[in-house]
Protein backbone atom coordinates (compact mmCIF):
# COMPACT_ATOMS: atom_id res chain seq x y z
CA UNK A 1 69.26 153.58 -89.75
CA UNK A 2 71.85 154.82 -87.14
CA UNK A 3 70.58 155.59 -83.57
CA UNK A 4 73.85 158.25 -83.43
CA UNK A 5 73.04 160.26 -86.43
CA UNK A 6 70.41 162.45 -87.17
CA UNK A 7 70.86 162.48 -90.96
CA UNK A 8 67.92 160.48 -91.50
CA UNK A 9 65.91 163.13 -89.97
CA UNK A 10 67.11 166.46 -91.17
CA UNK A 11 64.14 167.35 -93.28
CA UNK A 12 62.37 167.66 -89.75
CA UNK A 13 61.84 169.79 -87.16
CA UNK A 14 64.36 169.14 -84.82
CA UNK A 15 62.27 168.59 -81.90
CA UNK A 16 60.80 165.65 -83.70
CA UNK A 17 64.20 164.78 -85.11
CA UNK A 18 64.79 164.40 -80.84
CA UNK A 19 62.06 162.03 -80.65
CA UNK A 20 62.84 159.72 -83.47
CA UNK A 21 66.44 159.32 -82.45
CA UNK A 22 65.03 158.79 -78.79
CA UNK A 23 62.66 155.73 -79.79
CA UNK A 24 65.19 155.17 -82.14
CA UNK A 25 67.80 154.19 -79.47
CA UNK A 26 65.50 152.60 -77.52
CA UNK A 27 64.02 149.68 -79.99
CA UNK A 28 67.76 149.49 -80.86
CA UNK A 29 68.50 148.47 -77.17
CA UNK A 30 66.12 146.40 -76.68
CA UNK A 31 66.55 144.67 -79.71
CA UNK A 32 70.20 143.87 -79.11
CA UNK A 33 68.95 142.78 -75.79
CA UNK A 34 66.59 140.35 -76.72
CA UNK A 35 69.36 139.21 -79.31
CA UNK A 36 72.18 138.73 -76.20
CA UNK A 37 69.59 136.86 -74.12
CA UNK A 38 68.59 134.35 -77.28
CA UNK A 39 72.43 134.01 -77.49
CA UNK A 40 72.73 132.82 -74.25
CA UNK A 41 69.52 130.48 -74.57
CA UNK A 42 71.67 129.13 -78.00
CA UNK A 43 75.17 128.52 -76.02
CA UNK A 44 72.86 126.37 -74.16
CA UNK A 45 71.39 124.63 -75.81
CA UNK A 46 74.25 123.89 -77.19
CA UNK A 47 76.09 122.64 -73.83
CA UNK A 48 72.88 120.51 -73.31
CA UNK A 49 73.69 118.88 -76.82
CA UNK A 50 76.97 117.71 -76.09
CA UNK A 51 78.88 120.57 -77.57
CA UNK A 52 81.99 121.07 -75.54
CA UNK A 53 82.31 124.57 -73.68
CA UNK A 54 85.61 125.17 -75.45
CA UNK A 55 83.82 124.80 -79.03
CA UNK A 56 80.72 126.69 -77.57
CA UNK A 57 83.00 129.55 -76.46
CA UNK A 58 85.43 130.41 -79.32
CA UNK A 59 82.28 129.68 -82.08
CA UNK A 60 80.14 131.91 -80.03
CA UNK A 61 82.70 134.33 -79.92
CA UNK A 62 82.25 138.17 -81.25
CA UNK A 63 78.89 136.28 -83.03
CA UNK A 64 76.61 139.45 -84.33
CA UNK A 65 73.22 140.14 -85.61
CA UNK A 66 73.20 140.73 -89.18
CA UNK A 67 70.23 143.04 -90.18
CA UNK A 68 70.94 142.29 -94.18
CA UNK A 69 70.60 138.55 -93.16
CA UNK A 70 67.19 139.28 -92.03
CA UNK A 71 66.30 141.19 -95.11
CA UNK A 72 67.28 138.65 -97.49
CA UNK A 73 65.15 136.07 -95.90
CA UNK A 74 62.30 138.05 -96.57
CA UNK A 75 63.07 138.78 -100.10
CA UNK A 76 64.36 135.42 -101.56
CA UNK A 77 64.63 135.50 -105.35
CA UNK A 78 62.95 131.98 -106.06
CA UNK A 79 59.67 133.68 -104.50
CA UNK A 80 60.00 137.38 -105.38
CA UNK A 81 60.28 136.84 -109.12
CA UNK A 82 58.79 135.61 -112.54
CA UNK A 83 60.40 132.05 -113.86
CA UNK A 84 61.33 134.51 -116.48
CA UNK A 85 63.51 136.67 -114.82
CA UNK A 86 64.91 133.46 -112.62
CA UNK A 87 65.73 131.16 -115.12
CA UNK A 88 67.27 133.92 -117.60
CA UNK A 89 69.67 135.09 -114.80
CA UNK A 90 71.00 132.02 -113.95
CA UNK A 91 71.37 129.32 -117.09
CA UNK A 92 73.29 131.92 -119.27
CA UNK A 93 74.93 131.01 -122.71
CA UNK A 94 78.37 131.38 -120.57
CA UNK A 95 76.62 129.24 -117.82
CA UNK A 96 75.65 126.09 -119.93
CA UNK A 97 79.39 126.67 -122.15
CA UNK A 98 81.38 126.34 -118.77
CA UNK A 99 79.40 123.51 -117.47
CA UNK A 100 79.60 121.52 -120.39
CA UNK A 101 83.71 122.32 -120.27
CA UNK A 102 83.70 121.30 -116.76
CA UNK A 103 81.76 118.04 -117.68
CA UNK A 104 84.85 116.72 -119.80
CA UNK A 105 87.55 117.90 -117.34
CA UNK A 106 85.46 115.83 -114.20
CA UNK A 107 84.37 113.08 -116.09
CA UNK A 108 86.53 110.59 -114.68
CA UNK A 109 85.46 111.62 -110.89
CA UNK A 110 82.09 112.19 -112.24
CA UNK A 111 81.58 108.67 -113.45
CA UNK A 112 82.76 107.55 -110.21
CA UNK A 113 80.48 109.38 -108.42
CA UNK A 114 77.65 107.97 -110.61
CA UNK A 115 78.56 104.47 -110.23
CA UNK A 116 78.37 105.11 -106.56
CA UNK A 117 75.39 106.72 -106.77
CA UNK A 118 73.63 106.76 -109.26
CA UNK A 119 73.23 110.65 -109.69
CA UNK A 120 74.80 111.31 -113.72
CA UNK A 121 77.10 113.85 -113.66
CA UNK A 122 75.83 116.35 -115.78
CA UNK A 123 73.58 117.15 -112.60
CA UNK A 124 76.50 117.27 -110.45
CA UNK A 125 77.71 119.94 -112.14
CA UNK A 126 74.53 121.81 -112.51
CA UNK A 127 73.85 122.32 -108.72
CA UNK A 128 77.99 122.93 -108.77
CA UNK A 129 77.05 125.93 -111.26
CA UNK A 130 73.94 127.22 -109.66
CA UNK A 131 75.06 126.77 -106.22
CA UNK A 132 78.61 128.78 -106.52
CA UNK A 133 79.21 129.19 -110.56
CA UNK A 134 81.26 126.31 -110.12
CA UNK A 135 83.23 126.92 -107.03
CA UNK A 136 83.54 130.78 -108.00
CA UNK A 137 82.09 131.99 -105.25
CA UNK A 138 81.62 130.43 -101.72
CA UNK A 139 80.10 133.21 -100.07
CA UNK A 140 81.21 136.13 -97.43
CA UNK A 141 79.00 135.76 -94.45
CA UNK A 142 80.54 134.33 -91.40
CA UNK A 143 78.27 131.17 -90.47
CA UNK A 144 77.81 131.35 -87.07
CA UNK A 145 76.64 135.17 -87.70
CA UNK A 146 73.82 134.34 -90.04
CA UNK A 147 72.82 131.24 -88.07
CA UNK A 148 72.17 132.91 -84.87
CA UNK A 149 70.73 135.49 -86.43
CA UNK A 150 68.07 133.46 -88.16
CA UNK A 151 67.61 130.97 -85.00
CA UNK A 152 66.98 134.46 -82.94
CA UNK A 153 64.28 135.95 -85.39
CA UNK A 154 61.47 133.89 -84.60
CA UNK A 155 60.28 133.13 -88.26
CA UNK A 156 62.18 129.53 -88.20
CA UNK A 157 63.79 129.35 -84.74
CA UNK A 158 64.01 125.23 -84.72
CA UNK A 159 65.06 124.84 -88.42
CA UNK A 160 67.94 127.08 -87.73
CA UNK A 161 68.59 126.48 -84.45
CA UNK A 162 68.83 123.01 -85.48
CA UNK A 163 71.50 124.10 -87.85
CA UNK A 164 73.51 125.80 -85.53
CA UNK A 165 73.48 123.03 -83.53
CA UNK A 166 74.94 120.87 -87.11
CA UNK A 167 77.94 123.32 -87.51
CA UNK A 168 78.32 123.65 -83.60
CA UNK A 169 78.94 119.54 -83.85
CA UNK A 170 81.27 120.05 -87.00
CA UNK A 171 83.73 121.86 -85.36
CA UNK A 172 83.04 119.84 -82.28
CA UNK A 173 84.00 116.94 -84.41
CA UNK A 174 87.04 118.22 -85.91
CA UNK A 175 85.52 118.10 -89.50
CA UNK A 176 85.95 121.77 -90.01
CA UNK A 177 87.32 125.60 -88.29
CA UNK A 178 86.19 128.10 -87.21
CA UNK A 179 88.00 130.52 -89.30
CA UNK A 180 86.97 128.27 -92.28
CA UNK A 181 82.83 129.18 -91.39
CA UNK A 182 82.49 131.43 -94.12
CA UNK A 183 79.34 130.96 -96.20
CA UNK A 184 76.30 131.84 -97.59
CA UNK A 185 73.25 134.22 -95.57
CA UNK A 186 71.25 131.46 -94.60
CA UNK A 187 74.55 129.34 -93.38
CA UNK A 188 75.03 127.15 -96.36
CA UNK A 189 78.36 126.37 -96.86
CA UNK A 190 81.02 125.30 -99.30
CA UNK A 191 80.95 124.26 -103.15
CA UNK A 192 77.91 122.79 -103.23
CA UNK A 193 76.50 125.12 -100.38
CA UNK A 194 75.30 122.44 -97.95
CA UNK A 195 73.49 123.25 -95.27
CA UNK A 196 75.72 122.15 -91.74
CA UNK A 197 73.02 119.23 -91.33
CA UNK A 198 73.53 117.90 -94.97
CA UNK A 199 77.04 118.49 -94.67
CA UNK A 200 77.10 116.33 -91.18
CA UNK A 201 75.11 113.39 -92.29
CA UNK A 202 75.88 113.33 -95.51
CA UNK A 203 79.40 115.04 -96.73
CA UNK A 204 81.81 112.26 -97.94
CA UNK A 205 85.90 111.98 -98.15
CA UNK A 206 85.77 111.96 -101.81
CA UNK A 207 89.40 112.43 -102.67
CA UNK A 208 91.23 110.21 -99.56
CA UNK A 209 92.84 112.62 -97.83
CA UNK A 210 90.75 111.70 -94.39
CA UNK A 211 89.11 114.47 -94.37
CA UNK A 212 85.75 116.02 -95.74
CA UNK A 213 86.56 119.32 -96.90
CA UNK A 214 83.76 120.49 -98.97
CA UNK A 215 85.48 123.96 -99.20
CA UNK A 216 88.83 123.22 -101.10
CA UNK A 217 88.10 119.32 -102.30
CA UNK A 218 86.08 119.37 -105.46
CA UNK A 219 86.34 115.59 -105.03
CA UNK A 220 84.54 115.98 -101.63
CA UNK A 221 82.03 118.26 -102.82
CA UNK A 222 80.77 116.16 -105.66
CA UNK A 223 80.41 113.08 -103.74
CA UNK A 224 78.74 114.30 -101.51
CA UNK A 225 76.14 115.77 -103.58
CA UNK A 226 75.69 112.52 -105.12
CA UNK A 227 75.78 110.79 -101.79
CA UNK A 228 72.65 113.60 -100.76
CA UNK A 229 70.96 112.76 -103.82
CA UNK A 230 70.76 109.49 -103.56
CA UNK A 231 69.51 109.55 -99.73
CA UNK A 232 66.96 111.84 -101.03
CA UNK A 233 65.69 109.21 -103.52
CA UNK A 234 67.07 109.93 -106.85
CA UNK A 235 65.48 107.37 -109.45
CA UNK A 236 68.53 105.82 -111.04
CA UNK A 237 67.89 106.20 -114.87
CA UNK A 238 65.39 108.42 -114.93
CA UNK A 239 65.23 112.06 -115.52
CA UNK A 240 63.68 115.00 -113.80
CA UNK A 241 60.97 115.91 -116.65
CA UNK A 242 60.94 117.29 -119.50
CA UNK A 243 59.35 120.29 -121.63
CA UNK A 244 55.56 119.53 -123.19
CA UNK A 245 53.40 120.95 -125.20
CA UNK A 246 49.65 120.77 -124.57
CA UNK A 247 46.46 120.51 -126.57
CA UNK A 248 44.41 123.25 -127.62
CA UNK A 249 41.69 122.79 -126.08
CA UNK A 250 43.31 120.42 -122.94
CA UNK A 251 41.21 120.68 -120.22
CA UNK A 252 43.53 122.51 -117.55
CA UNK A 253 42.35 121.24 -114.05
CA UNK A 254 43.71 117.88 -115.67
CA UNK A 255 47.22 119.98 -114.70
CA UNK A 256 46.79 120.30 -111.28
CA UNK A 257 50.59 119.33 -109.83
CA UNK A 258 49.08 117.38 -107.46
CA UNK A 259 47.13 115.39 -110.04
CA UNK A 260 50.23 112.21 -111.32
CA UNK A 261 49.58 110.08 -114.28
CA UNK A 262 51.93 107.79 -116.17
CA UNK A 263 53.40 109.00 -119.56
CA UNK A 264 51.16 106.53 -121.75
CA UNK A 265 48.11 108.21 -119.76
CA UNK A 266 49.35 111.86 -120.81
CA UNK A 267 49.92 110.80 -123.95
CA UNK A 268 46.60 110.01 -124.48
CA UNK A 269 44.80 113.19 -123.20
CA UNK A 270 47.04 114.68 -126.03
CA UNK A 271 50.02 115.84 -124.37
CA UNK A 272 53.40 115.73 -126.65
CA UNK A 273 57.38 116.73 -126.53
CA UNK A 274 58.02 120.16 -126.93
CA UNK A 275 59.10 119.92 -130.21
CA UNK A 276 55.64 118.34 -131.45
CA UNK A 277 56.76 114.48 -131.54
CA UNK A 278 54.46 112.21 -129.65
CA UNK A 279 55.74 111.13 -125.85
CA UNK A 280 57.10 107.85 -125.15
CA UNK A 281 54.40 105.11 -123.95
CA UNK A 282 56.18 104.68 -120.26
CA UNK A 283 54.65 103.54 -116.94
CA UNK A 284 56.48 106.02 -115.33
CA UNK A 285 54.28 108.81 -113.48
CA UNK A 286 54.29 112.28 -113.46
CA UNK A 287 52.93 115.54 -113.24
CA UNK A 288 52.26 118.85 -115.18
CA UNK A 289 54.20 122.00 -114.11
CA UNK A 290 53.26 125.71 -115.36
CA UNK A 291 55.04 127.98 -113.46
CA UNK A 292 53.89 130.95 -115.86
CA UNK A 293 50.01 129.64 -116.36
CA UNK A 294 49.23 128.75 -120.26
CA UNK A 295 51.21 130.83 -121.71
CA UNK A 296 54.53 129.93 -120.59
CA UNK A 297 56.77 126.81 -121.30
CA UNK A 298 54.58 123.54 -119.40
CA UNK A 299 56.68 120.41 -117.92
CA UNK A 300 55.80 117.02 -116.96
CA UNK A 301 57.50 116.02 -113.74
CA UNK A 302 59.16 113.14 -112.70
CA UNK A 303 60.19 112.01 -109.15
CA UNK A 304 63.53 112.94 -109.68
CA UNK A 305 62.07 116.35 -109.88
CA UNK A 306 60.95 115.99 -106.06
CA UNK A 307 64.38 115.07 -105.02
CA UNK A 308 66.03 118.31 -106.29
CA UNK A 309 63.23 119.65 -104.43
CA UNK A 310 64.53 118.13 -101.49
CA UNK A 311 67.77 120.33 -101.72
CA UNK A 312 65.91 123.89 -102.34
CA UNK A 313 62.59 123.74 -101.48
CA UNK A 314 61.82 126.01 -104.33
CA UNK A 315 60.15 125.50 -107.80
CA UNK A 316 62.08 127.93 -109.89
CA UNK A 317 65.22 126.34 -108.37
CA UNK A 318 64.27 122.71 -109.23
CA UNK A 319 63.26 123.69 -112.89
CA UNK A 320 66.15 125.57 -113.19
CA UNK A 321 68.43 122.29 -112.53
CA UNK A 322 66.89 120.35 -114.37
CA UNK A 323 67.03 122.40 -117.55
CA UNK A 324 70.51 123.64 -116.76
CA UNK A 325 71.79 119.61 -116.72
CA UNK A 326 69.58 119.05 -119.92
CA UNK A 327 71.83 121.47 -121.29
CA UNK A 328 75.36 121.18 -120.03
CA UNK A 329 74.43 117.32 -121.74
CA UNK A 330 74.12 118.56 -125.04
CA UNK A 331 70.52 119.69 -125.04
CA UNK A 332 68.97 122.75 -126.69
CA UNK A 333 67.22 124.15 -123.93
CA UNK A 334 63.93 125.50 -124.15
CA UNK A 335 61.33 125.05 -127.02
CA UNK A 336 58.64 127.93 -125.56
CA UNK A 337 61.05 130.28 -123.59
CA UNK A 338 59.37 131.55 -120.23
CA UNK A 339 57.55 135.38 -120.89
CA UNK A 340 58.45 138.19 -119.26
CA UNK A 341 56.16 139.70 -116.90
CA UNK A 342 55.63 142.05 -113.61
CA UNK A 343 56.08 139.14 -110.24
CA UNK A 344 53.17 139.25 -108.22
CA UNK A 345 53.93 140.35 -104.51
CA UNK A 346 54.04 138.20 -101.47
CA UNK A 347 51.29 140.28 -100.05
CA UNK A 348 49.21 139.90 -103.80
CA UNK A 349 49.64 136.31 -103.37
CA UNK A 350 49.01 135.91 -99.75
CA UNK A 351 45.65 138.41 -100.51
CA UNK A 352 44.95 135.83 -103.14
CA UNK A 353 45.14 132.78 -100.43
CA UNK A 354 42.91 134.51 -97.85
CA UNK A 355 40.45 135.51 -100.46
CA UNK A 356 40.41 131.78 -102.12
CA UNK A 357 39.87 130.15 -97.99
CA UNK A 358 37.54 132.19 -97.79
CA UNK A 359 35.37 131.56 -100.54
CA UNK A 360 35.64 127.63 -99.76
CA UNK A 361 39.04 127.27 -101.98
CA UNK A 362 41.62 125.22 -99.69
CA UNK A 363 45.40 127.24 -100.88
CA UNK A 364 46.61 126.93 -97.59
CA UNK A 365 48.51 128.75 -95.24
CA UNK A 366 48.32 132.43 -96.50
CA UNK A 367 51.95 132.95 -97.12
CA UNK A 368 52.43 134.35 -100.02
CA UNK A 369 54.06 131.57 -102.06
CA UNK A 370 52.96 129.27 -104.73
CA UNK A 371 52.78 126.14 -104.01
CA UNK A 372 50.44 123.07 -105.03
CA UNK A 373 47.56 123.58 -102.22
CA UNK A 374 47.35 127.28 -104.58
CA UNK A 375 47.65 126.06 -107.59
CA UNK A 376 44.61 123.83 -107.48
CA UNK A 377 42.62 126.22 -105.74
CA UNK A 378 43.42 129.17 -108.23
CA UNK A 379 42.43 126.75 -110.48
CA UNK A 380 39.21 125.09 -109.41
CA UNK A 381 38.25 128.89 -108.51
CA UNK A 382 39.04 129.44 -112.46
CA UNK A 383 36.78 126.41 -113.34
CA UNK A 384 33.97 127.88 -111.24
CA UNK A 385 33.90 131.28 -112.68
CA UNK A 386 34.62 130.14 -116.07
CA UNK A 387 37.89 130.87 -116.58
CA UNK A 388 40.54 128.58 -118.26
CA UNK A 389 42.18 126.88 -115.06
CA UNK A 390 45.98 126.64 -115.70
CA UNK A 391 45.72 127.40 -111.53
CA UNK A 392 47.93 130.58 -112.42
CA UNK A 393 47.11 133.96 -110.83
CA UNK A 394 46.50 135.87 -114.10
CA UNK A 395 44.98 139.74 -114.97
CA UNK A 396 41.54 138.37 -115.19
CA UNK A 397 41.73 135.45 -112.13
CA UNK A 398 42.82 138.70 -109.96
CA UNK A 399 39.84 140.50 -111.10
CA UNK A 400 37.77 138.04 -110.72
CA UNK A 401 38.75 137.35 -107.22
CA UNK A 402 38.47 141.23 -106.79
CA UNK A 403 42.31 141.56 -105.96
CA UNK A 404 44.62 144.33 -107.19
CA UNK A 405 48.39 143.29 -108.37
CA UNK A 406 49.84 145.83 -106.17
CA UNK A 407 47.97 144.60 -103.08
């Protein structure tokens, strides 16, 4: 809304008109004066780092808030939708066709990469895909914009201050330019969209040129992801999960994602592939995953599955990588497609987490994302009122609880 225009208004009277704009004009100053004065309290910070003043001056230079920035951290799409609606949007039949093109082309680099890390590189090229549609699109928000903005909001001041900090050393360091700061609304940058503290500690000259350009050098890019993989603990051999299917009557609480088991273990409480053949007898552990309750498609979790979540620290995300490389490898995708069906709202969910503390129930911080901690409390709250406790926030858990969806 503009401070210098009454359009907004002109269904009022005009005397109240003259007092919106007036308060109008004055949260707008104040705002963009608590915005200059974190600025300064950034530059340094900065200076006390080690950044040089010249580095600090031209990066800092013409640096704006960014209102939409703000708004799309508080409607992120891996939290503000079904699986459904995620997954479907994102591994398309044009999706899984290009990746599985771009497989052949890389595979020389690719099986370098592996043998260096030990990340295959049909997962390389899923993040590549999900992350930009495989170098498509790198993103239009100048960096230093978005980071400052984020660092000055309050919500997560030392996560992104931190990251200013990151790219502030970058350029310090010669890796990268100013003009080439061009990225994504939370800061992430380049083909694989690396945060500027991923990209510091972990970017790699792929391609020999002395430099680590993960903008323009595809080589670059996809070493590094492996390198960032592997320092996040990718399980060499192993896979991220896989689709199940579970029993009839399997007893749900058994599911709780915090609950691990080996394969042989799940096998015996009945659990099978997707497609109905028995699993594997493996020591390998791992959890159950139903990100749309009973109804939807269930997975059994590996570690591998906790790395990925080490790069977005979102379910949906992780799933959605997994399945995505399945497919670009020559897999059919999924057996029991996700169902379609209305998201729940942050402030349902968060309603749901204050109600469940309250009754005893431990979800955790009332934030309005689901996460383990409200998982098992949705579902030992099912087991107690006898309802079947697949720890998803269902029509009949919500009424139970005494919640309305649109809360």
């Amino acid at each position: 809304m503009s401070c210098t225009s009454g359009s907004t208004f002109r269904t009022f009277p005009r005397w109240l008109v003259a007092v919106g704009l007036f308060y109008c004009c004055v949260f707008a100053q104040a705002a963009e004066v608590e915005f200059e004065q974190c600025t300064r309290g950034l530059k340094d910070r900065a200076l006390a780092s080690g950044i040089s003043e010249p580095t600090v001056t031209l990066a800092f230079a013409d640096v704006q808030r960014l209102e939409r920035v703000i708004n799309l951290d508080r409607s992120q799409p891996e939290f503000t939708i079904t699986f459904a609606d995620y997954y479907s949007r994102r591994v398309t039949s044009s999706m899984i066709a290009n990746g599985r093109d771009l497989l052949r082309q890389k595979r020389q680099l690719l099986d370098v990469v592996t043998a260096a890390t030990g990340v295959p590189g049909h997962y390389i090229v899923a993040f590549w895909g999900l992350e930009t549609r495989f170098g498509g699109y790198l993103g239009k928000v100048p960096v230093m914009d978005a980071l400052v903005t984020l660092a000055c909001d309050g919500r997560r001041t030392d996560y992104f201050g931190g990251e200013l900090i990151a790219v502030l050393t970058l350029v310090d360091n010669g890796d990268v330019n100013t003009d080439e700061l061009v990225g994504s609304w939370a800061g992430a940058v380049g083909q694989m969209q690396f945060m500027p503290s991923a990209y510091l500690e972990h970017a790699v000259d792929g391609d020999g040129d002395g430099a680590r350009n993960l903008w323009r050098s595809v080589a670059d890019a996809m070493f590094s992801a492996g390198e960032f993989l592997s320092h996040l603990g990718w399980q060499k051999g192993y896979r991220w999960g896989r689709e199940v299917l579970l029993p009839a009557d399997f007893e749900y609480l058994n599911g709780s994602s915090d609950e691990s088991r080996s394969v042989s273990e799940w096998a015996g409480l009945g659990v099978m592939n997707a497609n109905g053949e028995p699993l594997m007898q493996a020591s390998i552990a791992g959890r159950l995953l139903l990100p749309g309750g009973r109804n939807g498609p269930v997975f059994l979790i590996y570690d591998n599955f906790d790395v990925i979540m080490g790069w977005n620290r979102a379910e949906f995300y992780a799933l959605s990588v997994g399945l995505f490389a399945d497919q670009i490898a020559g897999s059919p995708g999924l057996v029991r497609p996700p169902l379609q069906a209305e998201p729940l709202t942050r402030g349902t969910l968060q309603a749901v987490q204050t109600r469940l503390d309250e009754m005893g129930f431990d979800a955790g911080k009332p934030d309005g994302l689901m996460g383990p901690n409200t998982r098992r409390a949705i579902g030992q709250f099912q087991k107690r009122s006898g309802l079947i406790a697949d720890g998803y926030p269902d029509a009949a858990t919500l009424a139970a609880l005494e919640i309305s969806a649109d809360s």
